[in-house]
N, C-alpha and C. Protein backbone atom coordinates (compact mmCIF):
# COMPACT_ATOMS: atom_id res chain seq x y z
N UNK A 1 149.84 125.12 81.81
CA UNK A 1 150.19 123.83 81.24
C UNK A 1 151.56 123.88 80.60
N UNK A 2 152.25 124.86 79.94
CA UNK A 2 153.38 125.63 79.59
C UNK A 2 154.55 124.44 80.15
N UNK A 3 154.37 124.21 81.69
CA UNK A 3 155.66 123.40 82.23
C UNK A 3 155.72 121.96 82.74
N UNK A 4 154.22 121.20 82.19
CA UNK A 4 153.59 120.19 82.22
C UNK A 4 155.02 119.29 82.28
N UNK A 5 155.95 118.95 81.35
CA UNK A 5 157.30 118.02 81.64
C UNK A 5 157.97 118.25 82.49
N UNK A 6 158.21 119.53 82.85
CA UNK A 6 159.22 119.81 83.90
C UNK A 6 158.48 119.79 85.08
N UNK A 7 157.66 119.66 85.36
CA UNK A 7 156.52 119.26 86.74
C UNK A 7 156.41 118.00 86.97
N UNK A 8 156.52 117.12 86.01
CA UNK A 8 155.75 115.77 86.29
C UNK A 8 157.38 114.84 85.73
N UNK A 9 158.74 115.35 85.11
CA UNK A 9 159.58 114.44 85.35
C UNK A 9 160.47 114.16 86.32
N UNK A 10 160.15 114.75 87.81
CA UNK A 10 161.24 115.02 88.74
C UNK A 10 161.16 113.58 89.37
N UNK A 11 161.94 113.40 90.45
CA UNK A 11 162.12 112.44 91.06
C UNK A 11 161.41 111.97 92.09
N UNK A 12 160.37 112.57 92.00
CA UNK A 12 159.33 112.71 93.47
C UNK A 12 158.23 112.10 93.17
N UNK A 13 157.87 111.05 92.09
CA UNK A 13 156.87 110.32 91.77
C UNK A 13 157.05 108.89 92.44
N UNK A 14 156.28 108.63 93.25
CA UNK A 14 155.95 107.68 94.18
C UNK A 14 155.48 106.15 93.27
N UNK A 15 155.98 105.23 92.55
CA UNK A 15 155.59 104.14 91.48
C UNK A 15 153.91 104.12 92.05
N UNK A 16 153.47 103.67 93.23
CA UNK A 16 152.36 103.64 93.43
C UNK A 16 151.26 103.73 93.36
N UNK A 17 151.41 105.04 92.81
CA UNK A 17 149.98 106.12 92.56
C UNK A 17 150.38 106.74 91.26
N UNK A 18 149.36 107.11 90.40
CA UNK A 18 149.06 107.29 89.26
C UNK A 18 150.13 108.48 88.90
N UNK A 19 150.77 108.56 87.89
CA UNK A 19 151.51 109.59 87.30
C UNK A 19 151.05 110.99 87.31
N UNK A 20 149.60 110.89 86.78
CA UNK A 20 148.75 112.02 85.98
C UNK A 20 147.41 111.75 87.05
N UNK A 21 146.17 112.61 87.53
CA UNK A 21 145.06 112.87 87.79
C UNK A 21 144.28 113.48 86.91
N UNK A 22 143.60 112.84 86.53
CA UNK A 22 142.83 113.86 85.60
C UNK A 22 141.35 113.78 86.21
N UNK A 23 140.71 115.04 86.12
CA UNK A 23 139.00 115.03 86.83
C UNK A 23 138.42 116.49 86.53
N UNK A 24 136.99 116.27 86.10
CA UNK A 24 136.32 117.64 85.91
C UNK A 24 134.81 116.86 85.75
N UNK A 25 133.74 118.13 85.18
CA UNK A 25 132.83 117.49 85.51
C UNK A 25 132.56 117.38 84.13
N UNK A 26 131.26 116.05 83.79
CA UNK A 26 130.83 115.76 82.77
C UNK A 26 130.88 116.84 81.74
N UNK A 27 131.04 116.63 80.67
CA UNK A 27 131.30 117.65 79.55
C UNK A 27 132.84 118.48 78.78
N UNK A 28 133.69 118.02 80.27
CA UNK A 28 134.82 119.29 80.08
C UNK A 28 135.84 118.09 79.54
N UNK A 29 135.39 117.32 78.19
CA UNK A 29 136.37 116.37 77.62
C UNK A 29 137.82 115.52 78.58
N UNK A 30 137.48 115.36 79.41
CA UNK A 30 138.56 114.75 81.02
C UNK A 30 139.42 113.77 79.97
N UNK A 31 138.26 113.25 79.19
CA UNK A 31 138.57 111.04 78.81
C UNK A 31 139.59 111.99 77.99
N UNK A 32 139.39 112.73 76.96
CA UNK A 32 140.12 113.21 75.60
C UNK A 32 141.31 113.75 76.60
N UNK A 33 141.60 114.68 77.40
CA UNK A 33 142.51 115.40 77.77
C UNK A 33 143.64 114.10 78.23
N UNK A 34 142.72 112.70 79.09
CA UNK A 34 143.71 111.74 79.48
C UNK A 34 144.55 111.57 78.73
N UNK A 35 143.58 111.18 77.72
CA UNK A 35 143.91 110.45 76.58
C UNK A 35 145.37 111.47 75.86
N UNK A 36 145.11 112.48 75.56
CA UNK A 36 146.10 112.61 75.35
C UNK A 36 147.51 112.83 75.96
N UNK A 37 147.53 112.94 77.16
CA UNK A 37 148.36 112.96 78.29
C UNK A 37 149.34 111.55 77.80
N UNK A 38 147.83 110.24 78.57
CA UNK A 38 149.32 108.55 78.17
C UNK A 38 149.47 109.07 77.16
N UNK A 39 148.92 109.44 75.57
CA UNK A 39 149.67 109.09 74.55
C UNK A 39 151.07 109.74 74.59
N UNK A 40 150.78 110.99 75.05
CA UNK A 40 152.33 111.99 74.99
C UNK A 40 153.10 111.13 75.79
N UNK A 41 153.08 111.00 76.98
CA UNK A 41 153.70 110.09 77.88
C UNK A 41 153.74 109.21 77.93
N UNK A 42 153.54 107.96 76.88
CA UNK A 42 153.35 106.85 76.36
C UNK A 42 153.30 106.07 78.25
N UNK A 43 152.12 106.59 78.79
CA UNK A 43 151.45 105.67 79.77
C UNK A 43 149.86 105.50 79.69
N UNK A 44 149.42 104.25 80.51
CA UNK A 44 148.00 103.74 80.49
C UNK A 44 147.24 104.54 80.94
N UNK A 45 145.81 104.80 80.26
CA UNK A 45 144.91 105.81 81.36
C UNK A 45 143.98 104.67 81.71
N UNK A 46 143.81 105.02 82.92
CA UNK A 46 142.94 104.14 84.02
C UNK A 46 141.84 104.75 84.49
N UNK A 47 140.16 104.48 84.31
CA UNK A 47 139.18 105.19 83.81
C UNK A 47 138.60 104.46 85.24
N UNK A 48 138.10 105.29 86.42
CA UNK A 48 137.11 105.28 87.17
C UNK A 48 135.89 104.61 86.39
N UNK A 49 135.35 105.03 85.57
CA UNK A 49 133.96 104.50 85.36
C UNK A 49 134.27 103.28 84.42
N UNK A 50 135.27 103.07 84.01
CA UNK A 50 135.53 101.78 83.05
C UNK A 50 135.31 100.76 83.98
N UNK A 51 135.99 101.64 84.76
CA UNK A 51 136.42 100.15 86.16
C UNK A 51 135.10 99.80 86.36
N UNK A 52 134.12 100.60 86.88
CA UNK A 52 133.16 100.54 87.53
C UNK A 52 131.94 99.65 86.79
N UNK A 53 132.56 99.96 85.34
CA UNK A 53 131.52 99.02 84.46
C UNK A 53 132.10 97.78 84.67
N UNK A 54 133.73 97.55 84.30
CA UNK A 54 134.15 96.09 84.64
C UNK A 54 133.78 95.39 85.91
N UNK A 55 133.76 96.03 87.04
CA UNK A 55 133.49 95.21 87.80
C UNK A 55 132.18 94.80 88.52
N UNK A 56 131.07 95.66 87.89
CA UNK A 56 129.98 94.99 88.17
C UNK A 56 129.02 94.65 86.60
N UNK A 57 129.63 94.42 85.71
CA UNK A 57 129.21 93.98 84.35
C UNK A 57 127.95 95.03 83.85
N UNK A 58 128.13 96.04 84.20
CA UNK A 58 126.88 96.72 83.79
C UNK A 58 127.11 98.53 83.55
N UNK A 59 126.77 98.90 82.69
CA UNK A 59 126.86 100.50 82.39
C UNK A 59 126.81 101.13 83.45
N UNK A 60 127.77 102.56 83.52
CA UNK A 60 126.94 103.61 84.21
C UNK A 60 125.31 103.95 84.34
N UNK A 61 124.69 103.90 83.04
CA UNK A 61 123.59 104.48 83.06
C UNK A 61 122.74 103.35 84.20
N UNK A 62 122.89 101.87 83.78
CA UNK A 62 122.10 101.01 83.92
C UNK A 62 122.21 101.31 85.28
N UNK A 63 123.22 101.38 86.02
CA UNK A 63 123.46 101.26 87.30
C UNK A 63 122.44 102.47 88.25
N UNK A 64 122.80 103.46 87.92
CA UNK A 64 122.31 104.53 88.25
C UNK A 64 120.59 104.34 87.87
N UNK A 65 119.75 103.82 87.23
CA UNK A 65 118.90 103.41 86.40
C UNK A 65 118.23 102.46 87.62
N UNK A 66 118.69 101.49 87.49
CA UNK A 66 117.97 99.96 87.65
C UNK A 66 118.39 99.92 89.49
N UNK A 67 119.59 101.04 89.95
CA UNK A 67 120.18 100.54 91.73
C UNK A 67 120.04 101.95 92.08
N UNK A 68 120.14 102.67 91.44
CA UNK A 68 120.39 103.91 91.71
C UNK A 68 121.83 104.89 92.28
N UNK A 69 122.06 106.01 92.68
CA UNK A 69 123.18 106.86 92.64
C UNK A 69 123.68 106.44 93.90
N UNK A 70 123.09 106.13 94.95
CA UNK A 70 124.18 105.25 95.84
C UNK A 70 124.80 103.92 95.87
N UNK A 71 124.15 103.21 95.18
CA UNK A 71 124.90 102.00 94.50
C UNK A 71 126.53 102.85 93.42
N UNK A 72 125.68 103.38 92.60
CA UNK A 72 126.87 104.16 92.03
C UNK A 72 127.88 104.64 92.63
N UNK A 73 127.45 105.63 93.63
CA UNK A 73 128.58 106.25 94.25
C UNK A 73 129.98 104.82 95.04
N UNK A 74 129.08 104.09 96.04
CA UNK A 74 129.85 103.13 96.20
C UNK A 74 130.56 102.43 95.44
N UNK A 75 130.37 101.77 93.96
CA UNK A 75 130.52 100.93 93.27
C UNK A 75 132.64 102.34 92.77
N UNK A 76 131.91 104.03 92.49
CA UNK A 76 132.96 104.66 92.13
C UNK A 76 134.41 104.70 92.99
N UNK A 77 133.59 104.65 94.50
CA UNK A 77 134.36 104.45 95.22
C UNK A 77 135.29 103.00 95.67
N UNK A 78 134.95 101.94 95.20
CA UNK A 78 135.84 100.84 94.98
C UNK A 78 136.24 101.17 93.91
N UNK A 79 136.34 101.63 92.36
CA UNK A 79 137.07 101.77 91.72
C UNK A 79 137.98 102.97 91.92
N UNK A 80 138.00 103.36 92.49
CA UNK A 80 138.62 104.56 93.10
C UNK A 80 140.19 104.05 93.70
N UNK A 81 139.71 103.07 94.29
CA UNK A 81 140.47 102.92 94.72
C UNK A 81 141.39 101.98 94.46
N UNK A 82 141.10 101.30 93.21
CA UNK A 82 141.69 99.92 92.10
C UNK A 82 142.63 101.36 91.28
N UNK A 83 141.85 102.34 90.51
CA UNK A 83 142.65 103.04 90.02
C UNK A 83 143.53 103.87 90.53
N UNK A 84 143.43 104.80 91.88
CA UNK A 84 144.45 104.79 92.24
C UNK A 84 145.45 104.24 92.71
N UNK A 85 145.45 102.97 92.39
CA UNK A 85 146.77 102.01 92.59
C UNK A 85 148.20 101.79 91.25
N UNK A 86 147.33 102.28 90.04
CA UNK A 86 148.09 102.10 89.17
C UNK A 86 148.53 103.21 88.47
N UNK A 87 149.76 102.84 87.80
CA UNK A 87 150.76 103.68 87.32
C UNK A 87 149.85 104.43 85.85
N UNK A 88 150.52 105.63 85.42
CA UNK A 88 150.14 106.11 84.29
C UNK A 88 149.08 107.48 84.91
N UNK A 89 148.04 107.64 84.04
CA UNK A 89 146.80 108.22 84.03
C UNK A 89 145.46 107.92 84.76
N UNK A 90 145.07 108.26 85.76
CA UNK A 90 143.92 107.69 86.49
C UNK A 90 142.78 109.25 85.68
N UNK A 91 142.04 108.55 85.15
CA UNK A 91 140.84 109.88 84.76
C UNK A 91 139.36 109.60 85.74
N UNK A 92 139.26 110.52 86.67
CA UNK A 92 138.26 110.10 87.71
C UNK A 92 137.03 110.61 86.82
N UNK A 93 135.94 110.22 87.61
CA UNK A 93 134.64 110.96 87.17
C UNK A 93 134.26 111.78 87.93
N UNK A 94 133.44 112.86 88.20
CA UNK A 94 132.98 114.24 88.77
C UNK A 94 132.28 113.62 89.83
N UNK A 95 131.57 112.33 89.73
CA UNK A 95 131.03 112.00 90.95
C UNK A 95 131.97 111.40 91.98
N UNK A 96 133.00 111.03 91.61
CA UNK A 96 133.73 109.79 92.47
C UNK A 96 134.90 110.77 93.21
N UNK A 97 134.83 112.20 93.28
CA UNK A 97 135.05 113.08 93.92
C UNK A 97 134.38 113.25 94.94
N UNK A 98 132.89 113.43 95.24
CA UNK A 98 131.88 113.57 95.83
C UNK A 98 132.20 113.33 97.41
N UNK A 99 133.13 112.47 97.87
CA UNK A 99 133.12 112.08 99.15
C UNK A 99 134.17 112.45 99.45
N UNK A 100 134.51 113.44 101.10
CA UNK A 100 135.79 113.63 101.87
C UNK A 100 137.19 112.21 101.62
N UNK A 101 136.88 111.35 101.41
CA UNK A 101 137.72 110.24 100.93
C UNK A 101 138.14 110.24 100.13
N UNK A 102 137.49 110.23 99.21
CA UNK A 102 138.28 110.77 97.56
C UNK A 102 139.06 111.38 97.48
N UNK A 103 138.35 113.04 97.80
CA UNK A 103 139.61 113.79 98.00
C UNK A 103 140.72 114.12 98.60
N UNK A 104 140.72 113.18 99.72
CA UNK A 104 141.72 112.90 100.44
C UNK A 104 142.52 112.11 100.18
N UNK A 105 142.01 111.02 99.24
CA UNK A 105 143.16 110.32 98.97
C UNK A 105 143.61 110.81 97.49
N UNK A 106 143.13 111.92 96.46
CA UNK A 106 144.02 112.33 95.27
C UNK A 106 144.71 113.05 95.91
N UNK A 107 144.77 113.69 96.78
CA UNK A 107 145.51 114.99 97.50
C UNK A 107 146.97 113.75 98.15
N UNK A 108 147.01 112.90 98.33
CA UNK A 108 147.63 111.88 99.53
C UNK A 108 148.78 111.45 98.28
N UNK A 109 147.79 111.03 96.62
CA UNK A 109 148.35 110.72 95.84
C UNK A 109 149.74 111.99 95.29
N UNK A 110 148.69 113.05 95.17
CA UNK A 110 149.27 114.39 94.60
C UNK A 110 150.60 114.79 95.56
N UNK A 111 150.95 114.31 97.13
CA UNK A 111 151.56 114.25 97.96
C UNK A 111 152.87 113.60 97.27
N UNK A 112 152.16 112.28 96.96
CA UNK A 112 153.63 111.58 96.61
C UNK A 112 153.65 111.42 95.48
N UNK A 113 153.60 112.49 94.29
CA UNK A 113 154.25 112.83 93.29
C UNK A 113 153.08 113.11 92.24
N UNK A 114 151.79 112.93 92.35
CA UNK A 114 151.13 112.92 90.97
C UNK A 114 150.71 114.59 90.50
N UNK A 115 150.25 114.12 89.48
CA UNK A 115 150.08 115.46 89.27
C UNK A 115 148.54 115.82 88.71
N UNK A 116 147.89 116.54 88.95
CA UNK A 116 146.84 117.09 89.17
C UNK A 116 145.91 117.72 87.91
N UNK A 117 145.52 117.06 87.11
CA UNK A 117 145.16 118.46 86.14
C UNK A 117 143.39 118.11 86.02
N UNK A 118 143.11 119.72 86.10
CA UNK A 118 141.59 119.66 86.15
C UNK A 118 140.97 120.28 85.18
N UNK A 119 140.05 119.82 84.10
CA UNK A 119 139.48 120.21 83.18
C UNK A 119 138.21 121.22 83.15
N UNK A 120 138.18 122.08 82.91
CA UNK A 120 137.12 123.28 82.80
C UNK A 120 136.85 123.25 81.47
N UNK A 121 135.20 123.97 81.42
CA UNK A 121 134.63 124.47 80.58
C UNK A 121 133.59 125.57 80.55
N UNK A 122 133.33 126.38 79.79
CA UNK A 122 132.00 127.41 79.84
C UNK A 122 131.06 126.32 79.80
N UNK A 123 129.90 126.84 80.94
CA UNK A 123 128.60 125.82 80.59
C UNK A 123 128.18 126.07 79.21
N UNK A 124 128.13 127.08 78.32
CA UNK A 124 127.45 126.84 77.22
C UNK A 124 128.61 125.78 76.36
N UNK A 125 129.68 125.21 76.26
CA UNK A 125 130.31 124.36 75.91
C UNK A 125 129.84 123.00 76.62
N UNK A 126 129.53 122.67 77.89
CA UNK A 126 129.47 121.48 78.29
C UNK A 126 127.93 121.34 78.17
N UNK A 127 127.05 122.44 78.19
CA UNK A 127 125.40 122.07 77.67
C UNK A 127 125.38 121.51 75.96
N UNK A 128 126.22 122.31 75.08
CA UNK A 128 126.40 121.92 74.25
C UNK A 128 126.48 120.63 73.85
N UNK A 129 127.98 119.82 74.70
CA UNK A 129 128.49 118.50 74.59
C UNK A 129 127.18 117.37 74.89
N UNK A 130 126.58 117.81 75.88
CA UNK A 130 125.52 117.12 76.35
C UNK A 130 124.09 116.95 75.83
N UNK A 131 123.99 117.79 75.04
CA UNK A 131 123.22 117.50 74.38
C UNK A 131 122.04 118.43 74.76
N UNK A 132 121.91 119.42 76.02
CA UNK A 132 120.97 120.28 76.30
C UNK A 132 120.81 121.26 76.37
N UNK A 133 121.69 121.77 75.09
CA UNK A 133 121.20 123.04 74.14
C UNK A 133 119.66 122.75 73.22
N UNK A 134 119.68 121.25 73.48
CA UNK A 134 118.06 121.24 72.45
C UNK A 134 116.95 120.90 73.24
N UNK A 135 115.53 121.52 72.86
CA UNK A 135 114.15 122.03 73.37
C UNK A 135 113.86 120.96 74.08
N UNK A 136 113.34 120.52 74.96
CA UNK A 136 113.01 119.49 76.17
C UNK A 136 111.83 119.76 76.53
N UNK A 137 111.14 118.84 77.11
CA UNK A 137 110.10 118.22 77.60
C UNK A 137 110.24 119.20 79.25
N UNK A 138 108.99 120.56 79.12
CA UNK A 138 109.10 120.98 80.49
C UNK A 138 108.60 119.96 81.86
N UNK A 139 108.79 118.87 81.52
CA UNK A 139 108.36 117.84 82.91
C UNK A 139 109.43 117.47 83.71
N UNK A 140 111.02 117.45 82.51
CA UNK A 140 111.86 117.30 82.83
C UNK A 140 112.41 118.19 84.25
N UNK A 141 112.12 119.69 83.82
CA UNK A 141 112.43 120.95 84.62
C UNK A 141 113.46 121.55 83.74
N UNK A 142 114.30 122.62 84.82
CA UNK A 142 115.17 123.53 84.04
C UNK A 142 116.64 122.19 83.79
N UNK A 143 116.64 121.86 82.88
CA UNK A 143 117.73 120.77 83.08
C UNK A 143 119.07 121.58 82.89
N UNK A 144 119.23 122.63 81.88
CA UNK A 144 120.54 123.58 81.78
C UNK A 144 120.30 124.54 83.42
N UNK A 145 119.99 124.75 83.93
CA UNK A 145 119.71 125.33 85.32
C UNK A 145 120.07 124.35 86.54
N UNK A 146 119.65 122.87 86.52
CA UNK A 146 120.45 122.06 87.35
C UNK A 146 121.65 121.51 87.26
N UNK A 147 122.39 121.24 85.68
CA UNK A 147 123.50 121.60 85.86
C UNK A 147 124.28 122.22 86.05
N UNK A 148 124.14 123.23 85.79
CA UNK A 148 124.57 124.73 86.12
C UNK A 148 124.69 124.78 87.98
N UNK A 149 123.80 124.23 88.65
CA UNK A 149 123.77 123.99 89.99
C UNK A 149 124.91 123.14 90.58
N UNK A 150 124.74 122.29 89.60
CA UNK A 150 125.21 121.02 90.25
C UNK A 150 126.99 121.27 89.84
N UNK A 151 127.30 121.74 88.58
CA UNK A 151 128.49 122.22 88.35
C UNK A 151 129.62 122.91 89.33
N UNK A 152 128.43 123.95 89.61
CA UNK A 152 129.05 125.15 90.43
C UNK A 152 129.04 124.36 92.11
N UNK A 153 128.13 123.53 92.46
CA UNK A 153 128.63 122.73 93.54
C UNK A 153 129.71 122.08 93.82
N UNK A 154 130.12 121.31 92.76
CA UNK A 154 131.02 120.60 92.60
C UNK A 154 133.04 121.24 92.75
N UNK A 155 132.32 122.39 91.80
CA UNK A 155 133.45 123.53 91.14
C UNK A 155 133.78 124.17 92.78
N UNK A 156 133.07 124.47 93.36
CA UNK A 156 133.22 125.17 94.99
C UNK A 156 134.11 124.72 95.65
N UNK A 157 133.62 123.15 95.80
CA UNK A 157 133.77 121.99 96.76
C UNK A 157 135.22 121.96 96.72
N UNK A 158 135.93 121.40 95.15
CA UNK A 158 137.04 120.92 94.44
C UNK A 158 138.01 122.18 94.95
N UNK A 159 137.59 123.33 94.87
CA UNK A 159 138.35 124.46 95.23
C UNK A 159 138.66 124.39 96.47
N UNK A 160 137.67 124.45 97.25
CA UNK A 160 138.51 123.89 98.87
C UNK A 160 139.19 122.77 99.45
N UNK A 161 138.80 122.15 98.53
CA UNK A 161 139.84 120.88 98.87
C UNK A 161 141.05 120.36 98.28
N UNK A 162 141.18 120.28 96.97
CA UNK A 162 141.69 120.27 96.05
C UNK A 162 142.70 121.23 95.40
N UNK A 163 144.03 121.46 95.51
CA UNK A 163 144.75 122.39 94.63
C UNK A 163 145.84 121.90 93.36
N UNK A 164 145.05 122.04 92.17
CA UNK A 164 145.16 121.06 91.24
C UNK A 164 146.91 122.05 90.55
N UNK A 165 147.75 120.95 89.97
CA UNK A 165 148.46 121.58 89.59
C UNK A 165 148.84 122.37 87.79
N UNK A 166 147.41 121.87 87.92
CA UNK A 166 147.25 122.25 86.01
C UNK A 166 145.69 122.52 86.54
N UNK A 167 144.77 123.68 85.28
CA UNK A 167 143.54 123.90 85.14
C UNK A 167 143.50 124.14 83.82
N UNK A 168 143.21 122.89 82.98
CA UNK A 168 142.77 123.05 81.53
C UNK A 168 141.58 123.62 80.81
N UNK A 169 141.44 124.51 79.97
CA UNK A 169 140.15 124.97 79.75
C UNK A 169 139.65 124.27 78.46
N UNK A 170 138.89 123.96 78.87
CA UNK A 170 138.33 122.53 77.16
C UNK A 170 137.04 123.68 76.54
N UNK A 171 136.81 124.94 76.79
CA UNK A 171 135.59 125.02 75.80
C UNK A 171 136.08 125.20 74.70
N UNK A 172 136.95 125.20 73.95
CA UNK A 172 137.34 125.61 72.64
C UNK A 172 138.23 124.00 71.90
N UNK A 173 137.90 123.06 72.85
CA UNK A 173 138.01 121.82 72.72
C UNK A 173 139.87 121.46 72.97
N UNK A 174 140.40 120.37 72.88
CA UNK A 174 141.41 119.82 73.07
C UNK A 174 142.73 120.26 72.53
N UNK A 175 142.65 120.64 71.47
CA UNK A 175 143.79 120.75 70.49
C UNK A 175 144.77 121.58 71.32
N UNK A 176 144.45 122.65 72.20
CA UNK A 176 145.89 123.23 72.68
C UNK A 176 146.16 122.61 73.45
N UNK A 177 145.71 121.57 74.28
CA UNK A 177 146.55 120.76 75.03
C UNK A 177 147.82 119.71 74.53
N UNK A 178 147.38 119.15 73.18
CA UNK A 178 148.04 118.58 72.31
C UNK A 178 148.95 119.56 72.11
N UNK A 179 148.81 120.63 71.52
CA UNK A 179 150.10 121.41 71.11
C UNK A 179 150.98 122.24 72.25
N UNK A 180 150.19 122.20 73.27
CA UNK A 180 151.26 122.27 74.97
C UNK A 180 151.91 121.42 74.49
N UNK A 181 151.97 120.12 74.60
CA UNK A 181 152.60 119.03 75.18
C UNK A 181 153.28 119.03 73.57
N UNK A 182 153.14 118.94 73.03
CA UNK A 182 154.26 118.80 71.08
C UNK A 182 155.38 119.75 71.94
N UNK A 183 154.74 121.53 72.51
CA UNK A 183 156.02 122.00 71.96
C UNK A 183 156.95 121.95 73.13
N UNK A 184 156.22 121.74 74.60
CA UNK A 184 157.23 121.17 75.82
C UNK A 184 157.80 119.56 75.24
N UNK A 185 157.97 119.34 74.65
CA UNK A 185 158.64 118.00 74.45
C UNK A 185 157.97 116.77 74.67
């Protein structure tokens, strides 16, 4: 992260597509890392799942809930593609990766100038965040065991497709990213 300005002020940023990429999976603080990205760079972050709530008036949860995860997935994938249209910070969600399309088109973006940064964490940091470090209902199942699955699926996938130009590590939370970016300018 060390050369984060000198990577992302050259002349090879395409107005089109988002300045910044930001994406990891639930837990690894993505929204916070955006977030602090526009602020340093005094640009907009543009939130996959915001969108996704704006444009069909209803929560993530509800959606996934009441239509279920392929309604979702589709619904990520039109916002997908609203946010990669605009300038600044696009912060995807871990699912809206999920499809050869996606990643074809951050890679298409990352082509014409954006820049890439992907948020990591130790699972015992993102079980933490989530709330399933505490005792559960065995009906549920191993719930720290399917994320842990579902993580490392994801984490595989992103590796073969994906070559991000930043890998942030959030288990020790945000603050050195903030102080990257203070002391690069």
């Amino acid at each position: 992260m060390d050369s984060l300005e000198a990577q992302c002020t050259g002349s090879c940023h395409t107005p089109s597509v988002p300045r910044f990429i930001v994406y990891g999976v639930e837990g690894t603080l993505t929204r916070e890392v955006a977030d602090i990205i526009g602020n340093h760079y005094g640009v907009p972050v543009h939130s996959v799942e915001q969108c996704v709530e704006r444009q069909t008036q209803r929560s993530i949860s509800e959606i996934v809930i009441e239509q279920g995860d392929d309604v979702l997935r589709k619904s990520e994938h039109n916002a997908l593609n609203e946010v990669m249209k605009t300038s600044g910070v696009a912060l995807l969600s871990g699912g809206s990766l999920d499809t050869e399309y996606a990643r074809q088109r951050v890679k298409q973006a990352q082509c014409e100038g954006a820049t890439l940064v992907w948020c990591q964490a130790q699972l015992q940091a993102i079980t933490h965040r989530l709330g399933f470090n505490q005792p559960r209902s065995i009906a549920l199942g191993p719930v720290r065991a399917q994320l842990a699955t579902m993580i490392r699926q994801r984490e595989d996938l992103w590796k073969h497709t994906l070559i991000p130009d930043f890998c942030v590590d959030t288990t020790h939370g945000v603050d050195r990213v903030a102080q990257t970016l203070q002391v690069n300018g």
